[in-house]
Protein backbone atom coordinates (compact mmCIF):
# COMPACT_ATOMS: atom_id res chain seq x y z
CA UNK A 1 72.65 -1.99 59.29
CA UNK A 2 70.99 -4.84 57.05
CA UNK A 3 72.99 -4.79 53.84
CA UNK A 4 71.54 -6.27 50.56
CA UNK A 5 75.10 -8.86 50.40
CA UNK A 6 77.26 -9.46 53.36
CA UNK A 7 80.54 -10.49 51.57
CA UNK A 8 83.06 -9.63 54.51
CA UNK A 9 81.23 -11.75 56.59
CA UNK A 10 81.44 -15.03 54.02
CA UNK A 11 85.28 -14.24 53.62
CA UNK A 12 85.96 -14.12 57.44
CA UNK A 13 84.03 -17.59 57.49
CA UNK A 14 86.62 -18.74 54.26
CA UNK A 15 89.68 -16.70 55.23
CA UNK A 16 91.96 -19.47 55.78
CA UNK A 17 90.50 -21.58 52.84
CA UNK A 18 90.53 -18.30 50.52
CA UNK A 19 93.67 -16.59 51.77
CA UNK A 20 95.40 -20.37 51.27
CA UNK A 21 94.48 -20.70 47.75
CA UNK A 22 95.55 -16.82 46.77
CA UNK A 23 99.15 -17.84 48.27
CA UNK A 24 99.21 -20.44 46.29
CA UNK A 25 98.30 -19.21 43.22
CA UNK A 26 101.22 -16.13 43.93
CA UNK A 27 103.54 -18.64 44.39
CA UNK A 28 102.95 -20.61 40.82
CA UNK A 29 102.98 -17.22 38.72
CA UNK A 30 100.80 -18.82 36.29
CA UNK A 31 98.24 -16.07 36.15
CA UNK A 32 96.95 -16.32 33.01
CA UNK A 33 95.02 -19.71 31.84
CA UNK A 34 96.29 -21.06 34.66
CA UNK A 35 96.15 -24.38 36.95
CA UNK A 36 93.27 -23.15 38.62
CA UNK A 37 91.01 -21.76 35.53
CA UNK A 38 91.59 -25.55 34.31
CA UNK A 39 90.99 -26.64 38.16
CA UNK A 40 87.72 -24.39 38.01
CA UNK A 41 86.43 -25.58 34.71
CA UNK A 42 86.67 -29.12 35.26
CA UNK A 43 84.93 -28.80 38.37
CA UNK A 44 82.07 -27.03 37.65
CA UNK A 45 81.29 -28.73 34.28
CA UNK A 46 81.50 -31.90 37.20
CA UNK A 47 79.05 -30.08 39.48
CA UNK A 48 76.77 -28.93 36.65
CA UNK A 49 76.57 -32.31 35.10
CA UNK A 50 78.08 -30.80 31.45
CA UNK A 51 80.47 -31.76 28.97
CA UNK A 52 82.86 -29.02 29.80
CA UNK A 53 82.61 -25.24 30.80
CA UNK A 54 85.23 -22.67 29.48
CA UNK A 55 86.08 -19.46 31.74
CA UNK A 56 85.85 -16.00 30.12
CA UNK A 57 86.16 -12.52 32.14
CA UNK A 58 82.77 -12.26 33.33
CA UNK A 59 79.24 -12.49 32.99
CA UNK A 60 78.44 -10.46 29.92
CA UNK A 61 81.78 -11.63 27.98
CA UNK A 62 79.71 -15.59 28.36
CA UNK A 63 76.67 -14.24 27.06
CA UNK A 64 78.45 -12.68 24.26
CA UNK A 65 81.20 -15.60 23.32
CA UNK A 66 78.09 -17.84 23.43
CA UNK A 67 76.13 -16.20 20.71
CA UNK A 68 78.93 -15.91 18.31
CA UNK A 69 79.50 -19.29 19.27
CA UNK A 70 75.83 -20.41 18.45
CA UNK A 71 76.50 -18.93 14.82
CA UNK A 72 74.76 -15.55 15.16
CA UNK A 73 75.06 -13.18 12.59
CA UNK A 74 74.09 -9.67 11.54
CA UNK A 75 70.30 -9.09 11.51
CA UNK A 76 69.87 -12.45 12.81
CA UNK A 77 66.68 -12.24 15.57
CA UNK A 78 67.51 -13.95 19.42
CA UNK A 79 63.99 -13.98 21.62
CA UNK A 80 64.55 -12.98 24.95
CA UNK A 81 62.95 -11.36 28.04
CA UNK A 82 62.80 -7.96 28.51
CA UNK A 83 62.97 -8.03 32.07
CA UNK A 84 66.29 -8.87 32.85
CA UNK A 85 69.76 -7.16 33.44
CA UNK A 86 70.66 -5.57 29.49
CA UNK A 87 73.81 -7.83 29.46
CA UNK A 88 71.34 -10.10 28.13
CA UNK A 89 70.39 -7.80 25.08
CA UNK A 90 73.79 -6.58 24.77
CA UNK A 91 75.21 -9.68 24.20
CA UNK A 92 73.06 -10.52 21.25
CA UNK A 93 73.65 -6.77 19.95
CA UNK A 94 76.85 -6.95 20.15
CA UNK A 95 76.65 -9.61 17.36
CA UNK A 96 74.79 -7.67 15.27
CA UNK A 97 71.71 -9.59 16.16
CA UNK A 98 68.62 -7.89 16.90
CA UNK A 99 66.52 -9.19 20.23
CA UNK A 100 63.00 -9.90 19.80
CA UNK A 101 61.32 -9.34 23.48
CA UNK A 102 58.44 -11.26 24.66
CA UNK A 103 56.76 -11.11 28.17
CA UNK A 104 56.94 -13.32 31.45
CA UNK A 105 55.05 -15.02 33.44
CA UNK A 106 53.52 -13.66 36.39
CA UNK A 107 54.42 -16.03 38.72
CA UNK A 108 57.69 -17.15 37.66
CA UNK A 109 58.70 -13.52 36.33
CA UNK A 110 60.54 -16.15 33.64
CA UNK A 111 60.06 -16.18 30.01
CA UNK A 112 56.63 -17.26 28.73
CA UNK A 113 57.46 -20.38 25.99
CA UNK A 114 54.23 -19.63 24.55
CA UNK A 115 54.83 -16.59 23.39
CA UNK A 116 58.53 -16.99 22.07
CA UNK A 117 56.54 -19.88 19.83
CA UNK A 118 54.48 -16.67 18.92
CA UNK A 119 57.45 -14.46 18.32
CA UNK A 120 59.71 -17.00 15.92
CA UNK A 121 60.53 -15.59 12.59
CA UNK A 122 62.51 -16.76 9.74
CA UNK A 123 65.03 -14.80 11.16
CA UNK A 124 64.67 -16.25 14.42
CA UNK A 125 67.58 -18.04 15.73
CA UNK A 126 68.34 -18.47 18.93
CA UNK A 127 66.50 -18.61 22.22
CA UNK A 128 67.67 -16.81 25.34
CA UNK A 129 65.99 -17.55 29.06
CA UNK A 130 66.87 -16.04 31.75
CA UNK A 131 66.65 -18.01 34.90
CA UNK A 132 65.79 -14.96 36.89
CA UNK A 133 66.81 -14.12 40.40
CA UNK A 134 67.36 -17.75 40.53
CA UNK A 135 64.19 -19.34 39.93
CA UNK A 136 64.69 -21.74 36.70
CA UNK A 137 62.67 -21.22 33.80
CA UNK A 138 60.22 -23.63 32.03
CA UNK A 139 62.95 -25.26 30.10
CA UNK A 140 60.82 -28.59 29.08
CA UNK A 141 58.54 -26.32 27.20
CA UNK A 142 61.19 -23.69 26.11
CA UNK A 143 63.92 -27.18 24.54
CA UNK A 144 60.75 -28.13 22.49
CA UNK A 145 59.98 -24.89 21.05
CA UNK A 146 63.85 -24.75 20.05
CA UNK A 147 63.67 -27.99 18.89
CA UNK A 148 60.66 -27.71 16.52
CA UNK A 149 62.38 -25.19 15.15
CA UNK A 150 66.06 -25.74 14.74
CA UNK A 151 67.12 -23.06 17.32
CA UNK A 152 69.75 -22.59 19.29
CA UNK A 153 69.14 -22.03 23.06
CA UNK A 154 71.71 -20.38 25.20
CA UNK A 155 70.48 -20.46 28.89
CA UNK A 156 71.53 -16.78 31.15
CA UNK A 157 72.35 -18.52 33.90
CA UNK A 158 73.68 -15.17 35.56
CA UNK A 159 71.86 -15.69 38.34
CA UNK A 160 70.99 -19.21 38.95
CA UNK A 161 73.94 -21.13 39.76
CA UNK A 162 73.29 -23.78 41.67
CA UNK A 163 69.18 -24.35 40.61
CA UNK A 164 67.62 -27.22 39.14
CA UNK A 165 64.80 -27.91 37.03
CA UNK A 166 63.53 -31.61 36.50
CA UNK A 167 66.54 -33.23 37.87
CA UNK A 168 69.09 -30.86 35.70
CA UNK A 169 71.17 -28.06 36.79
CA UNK A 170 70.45 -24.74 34.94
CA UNK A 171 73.36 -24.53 32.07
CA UNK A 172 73.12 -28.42 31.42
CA UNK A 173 70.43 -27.61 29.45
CA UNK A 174 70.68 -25.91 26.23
CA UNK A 175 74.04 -25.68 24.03
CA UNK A 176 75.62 -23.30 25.98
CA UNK A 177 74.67 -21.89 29.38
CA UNK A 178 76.07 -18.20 30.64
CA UNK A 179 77.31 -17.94 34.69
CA UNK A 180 78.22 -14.69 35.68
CA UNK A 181 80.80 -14.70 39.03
CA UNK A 182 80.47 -10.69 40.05
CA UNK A 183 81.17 -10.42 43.65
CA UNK A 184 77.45 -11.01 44.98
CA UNK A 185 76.21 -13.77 42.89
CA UNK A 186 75.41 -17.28 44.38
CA UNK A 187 78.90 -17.84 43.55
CA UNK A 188 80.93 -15.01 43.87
CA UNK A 189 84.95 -14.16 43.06
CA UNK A 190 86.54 -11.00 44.24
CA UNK A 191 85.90 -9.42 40.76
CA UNK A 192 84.43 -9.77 37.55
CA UNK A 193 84.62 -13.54 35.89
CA UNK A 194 82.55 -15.52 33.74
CA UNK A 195 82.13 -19.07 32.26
CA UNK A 196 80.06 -20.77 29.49
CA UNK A 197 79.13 -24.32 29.34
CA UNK A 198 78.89 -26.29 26.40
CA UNK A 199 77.46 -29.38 25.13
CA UNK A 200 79.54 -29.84 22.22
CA UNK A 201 83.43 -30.67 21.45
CA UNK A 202 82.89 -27.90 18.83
CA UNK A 203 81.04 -25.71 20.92
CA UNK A 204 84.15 -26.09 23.73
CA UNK A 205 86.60 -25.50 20.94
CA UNK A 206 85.26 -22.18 19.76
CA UNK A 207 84.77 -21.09 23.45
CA UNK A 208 88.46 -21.28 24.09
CA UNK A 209 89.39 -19.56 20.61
CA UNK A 210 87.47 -16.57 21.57
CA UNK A 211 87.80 -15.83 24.56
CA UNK A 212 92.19 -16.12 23.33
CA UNK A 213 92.25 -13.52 20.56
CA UNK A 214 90.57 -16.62 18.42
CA UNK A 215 94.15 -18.56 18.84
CA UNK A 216 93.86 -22.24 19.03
CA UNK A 217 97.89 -21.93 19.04
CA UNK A 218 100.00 -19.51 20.48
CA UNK A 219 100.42 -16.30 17.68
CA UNK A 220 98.20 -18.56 14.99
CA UNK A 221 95.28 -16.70 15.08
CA UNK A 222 91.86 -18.26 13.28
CA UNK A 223 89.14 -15.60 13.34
CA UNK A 224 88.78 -12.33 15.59
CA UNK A 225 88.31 -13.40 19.24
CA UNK A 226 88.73 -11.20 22.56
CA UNK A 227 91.04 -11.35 25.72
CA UNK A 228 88.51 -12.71 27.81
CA UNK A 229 90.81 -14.90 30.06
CA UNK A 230 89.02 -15.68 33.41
CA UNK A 231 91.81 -14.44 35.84
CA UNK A 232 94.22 -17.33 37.43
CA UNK A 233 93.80 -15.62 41.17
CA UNK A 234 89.55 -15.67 40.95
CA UNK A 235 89.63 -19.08 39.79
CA UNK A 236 91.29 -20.10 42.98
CA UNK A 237 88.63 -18.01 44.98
CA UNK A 238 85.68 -19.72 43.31
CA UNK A 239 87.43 -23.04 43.18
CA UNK A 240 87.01 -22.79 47.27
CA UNK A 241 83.84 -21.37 47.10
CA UNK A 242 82.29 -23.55 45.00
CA UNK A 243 83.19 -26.24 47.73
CA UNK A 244 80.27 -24.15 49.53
CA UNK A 245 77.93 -23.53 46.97
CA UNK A 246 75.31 -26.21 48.22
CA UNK A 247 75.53 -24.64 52.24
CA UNK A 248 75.15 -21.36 50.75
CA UNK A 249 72.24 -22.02 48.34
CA UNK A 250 70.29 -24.22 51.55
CA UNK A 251 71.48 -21.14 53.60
CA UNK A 252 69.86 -18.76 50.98
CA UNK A 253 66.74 -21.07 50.93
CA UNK A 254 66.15 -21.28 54.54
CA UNK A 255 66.32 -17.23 54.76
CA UNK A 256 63.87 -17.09 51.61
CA UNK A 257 61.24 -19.56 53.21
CA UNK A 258 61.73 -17.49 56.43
CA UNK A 259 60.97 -14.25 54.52
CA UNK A 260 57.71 -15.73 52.80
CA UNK A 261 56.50 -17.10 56.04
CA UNK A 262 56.42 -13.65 57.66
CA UNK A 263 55.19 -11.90 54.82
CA UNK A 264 52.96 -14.14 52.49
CA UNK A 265 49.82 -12.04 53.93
CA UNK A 266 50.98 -8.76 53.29
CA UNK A 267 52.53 -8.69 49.66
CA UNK A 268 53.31 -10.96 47.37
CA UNK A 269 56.10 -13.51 47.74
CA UNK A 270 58.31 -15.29 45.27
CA UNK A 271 56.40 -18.57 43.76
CA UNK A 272 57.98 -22.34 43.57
CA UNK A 273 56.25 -24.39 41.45
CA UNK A 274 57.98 -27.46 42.87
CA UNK A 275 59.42 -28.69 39.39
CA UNK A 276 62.96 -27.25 40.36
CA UNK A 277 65.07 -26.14 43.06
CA UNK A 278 64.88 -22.06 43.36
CA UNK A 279 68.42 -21.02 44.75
CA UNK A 280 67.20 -17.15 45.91
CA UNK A 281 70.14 -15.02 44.19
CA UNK A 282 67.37 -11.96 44.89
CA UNK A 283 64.26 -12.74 47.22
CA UNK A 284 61.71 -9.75 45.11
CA UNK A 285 58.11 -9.15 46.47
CA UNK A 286 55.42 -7.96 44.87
CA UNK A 287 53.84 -4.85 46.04
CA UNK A 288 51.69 -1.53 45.26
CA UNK A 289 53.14 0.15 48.72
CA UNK A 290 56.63 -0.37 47.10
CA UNK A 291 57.96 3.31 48.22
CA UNK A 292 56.52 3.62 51.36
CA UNK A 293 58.03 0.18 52.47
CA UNK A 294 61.86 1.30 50.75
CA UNK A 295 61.83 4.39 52.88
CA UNK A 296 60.71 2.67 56.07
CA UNK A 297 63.25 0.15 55.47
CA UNK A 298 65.82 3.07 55.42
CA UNK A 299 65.22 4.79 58.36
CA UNK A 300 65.58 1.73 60.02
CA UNK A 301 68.98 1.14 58.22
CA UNK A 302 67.76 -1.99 56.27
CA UNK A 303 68.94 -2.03 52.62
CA UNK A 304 66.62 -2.63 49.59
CA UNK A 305 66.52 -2.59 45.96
CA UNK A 306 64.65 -2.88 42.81
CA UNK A 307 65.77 -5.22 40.42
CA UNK A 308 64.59 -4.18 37.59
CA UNK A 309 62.60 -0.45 37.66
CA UNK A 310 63.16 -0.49 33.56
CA UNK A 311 62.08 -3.32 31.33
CA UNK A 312 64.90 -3.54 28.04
CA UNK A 313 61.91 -2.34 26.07
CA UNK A 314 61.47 0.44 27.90
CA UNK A 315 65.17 1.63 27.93
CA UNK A 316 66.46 4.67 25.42
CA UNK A 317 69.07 2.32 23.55
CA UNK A 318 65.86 0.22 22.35
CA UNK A 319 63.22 2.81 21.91
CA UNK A 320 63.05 2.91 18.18
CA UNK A 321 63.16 -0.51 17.71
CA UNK A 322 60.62 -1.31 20.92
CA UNK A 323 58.18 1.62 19.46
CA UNK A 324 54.39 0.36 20.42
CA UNK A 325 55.46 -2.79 21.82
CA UNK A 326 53.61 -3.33 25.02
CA UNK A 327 54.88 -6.01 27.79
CA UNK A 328 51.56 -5.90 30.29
CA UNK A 329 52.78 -8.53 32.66
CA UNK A 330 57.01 -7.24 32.68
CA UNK A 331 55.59 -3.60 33.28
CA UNK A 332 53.49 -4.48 36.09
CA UNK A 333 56.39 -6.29 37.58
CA UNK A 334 58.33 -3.95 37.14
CA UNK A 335 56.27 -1.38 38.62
CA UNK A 336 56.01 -3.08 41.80
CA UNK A 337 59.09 -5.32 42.78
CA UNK A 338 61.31 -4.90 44.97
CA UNK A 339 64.34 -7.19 46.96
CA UNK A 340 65.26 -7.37 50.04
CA UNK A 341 68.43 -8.57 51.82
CA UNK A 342 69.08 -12.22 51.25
CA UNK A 343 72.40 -13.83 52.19
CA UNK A 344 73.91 -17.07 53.36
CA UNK A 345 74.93 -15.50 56.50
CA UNK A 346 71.93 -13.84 57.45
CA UNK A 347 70.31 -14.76 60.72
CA UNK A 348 66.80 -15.47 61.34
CA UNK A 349 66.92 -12.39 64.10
CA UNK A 350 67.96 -10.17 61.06
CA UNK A 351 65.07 -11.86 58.53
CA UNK A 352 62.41 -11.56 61.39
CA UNK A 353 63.93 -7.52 61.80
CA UNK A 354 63.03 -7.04 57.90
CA UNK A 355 59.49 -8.89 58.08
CA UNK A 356 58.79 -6.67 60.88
CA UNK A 357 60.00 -3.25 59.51
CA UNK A 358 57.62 -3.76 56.31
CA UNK A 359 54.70 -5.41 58.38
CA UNK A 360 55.19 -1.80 60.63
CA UNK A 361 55.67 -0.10 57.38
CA UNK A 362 52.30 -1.50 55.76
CA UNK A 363 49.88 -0.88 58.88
């Protein structure tokens, strides 16, 4: 069996590391807010090359304490992709905010900047790209657009942790950049977990309040925030992790290269442009023979996915707002993509075992 995410393996490899750090977090009972979310924070905002980053319970809680952050409001409009994970809408719904979708690239499968020029309204007022499956979006083009126009851009950096565009780490960007830290991401706790970097003092500031029931001081309470505390005992997971992340975006690399080597000649392979540093948190192919090469992969006990089968404009919770709207290049993706196993751990014997189960599968 070739699972999509090998995260027993990766522990085994940490154990002593990981299981060190849980002890020791037991044994200080501060569990919430803790010496190791301020550890974690500190670090990563280091490793980034931010400000400061401020740790919220996961993914989706970012992308959401980030747009009320930003200043959204209530029929505000945020341009996004539609071909992305919803969290990404959510988030801005969950404001109030309406997103305005706009279509990717072909290449990149990253938000056009052309088109969210195109899209901007007067309501328009926020930008959201997604650096998807790792690969960093156009951001020189997409900061200028924002610029012009006195928006604010959040970067979804769900997926990306770790990549680099011109010289900058993804999040180091725009005003506030969005990590997600579920279990199989780049890097990974043992749970859910989140964190949002921020460029500003202010931005920091209304991070914390938020994600604390909007308390800047214990039981004095400012506006309505959330209990989005990251958890004391992940923070020490990711804190020893994140002492990896480099290996096990190279390792993630060297598996992706291998993959696109094998198989540039019989479907389509992930693109690098060469302006950034793609860190692989899903190698997807492009292909018209996408079922036939799923269930050969099966029988052979080789896992597969398809990240994402359903564009956001496509979905029920959007369909009277998305009536008519037609994404060409998202629907095609999404028609044809599909992932296969990627891993830091994975060996070249079980890459070459994938590359030939679909080259079998295709003849």
């Amino acid at each position: 069996m070739i699972p999509m995410v090998d995260l027993k393996t990766q522990y085994h490899q940490l154990k002593s590391e990981i299981d060190a750090a849980v002890l020791d977090a037991l044994e200080s009972t501060q569990f919430i807010l803790g010496p190791n979310v301020t550890g974690l924070e500190k670090e990563t905002a280091t490793y980034l090359g931010c400000p400061s980053a401020v740790g919220c319970a996961s993914g989706t809680d970012a992308l959401h304490l980030a747009v009320l952050a930003a200043g959204i409001k209530p029929g505000d409009e945020v341009i996004t992709t539609s071909f992305t994970f919803i969290a990404t809408a959510e988030a801005i719904c969950y404001a109030g905010a309406v997103p305005v979708f706009v279509d990717v690239d072909p290449q990149t499968f990253n938000i056009v900047p052309e088109l969210i020029e195109k899209a901007i309204t007067p309501r328009t007022k926020a930008v959201i790209p997604v650096h998807l499956f790792g690969q960093p979006a156009d951001m020189a083009a997409i900061s200028a657009i924002c610029e012009r126009h006195n928006l604010v851009l959040i970067e979804d950096c769900a997926q990306s942790f770790g990549a680099a565009i011109a010289g900058r780490m993804t999040g180091s960007i725009g005003a506030f950049g969005c990590f997600s830290f579920f279990p199989s991401k780049n890097l990974g706790g043992y749970g859910d977990g989140g964190l949002v970097t921020s460029a500003t003092t202010e931005g920091t500031e209304t991070l914390k309040m938020l994600r604390n029931h909007g308390s800047k001081v214990r039981y004095h309470h400012d506006v309505i925030g959330f209990n989005s505390r990251l958890d004391d005992l992940q923070a020490a997971i990711l804190r020893v992790k994140l002492r990896h992340i480099d290996r096990f975006n190279q390792e993630r690399r060297r598996v992706a290269h291998r993959y696109s080597e094998g198989l540039k000649d019989v479907v389509t392979v992930p693109f690098e442009d060469g302006k950034g540093v793609h860190v692989y948190h899903q190698y997807t192919v492009l292909t018209d023979k996408r079922d036939q090469i799923m269930a050969a992969l099966s029988e052979q006990q080789i896992a597969s996915a398809v990240y994402y089968p359903i564009p956001l404009h496509h979905q029920n919770v959007f369909a009277e707002q998305c009536q008519g709207l037609s994404l060409p290049v998202t629907e095609s993706i999404a028609a044809r993509c599909m992932s296969l196993p990627i891993y830091p751990e994975m060996t070249n014997q079980q890459v070459d075992q994938v590359i030939e189960a679909i080259r079998g599968a295709i003849k």
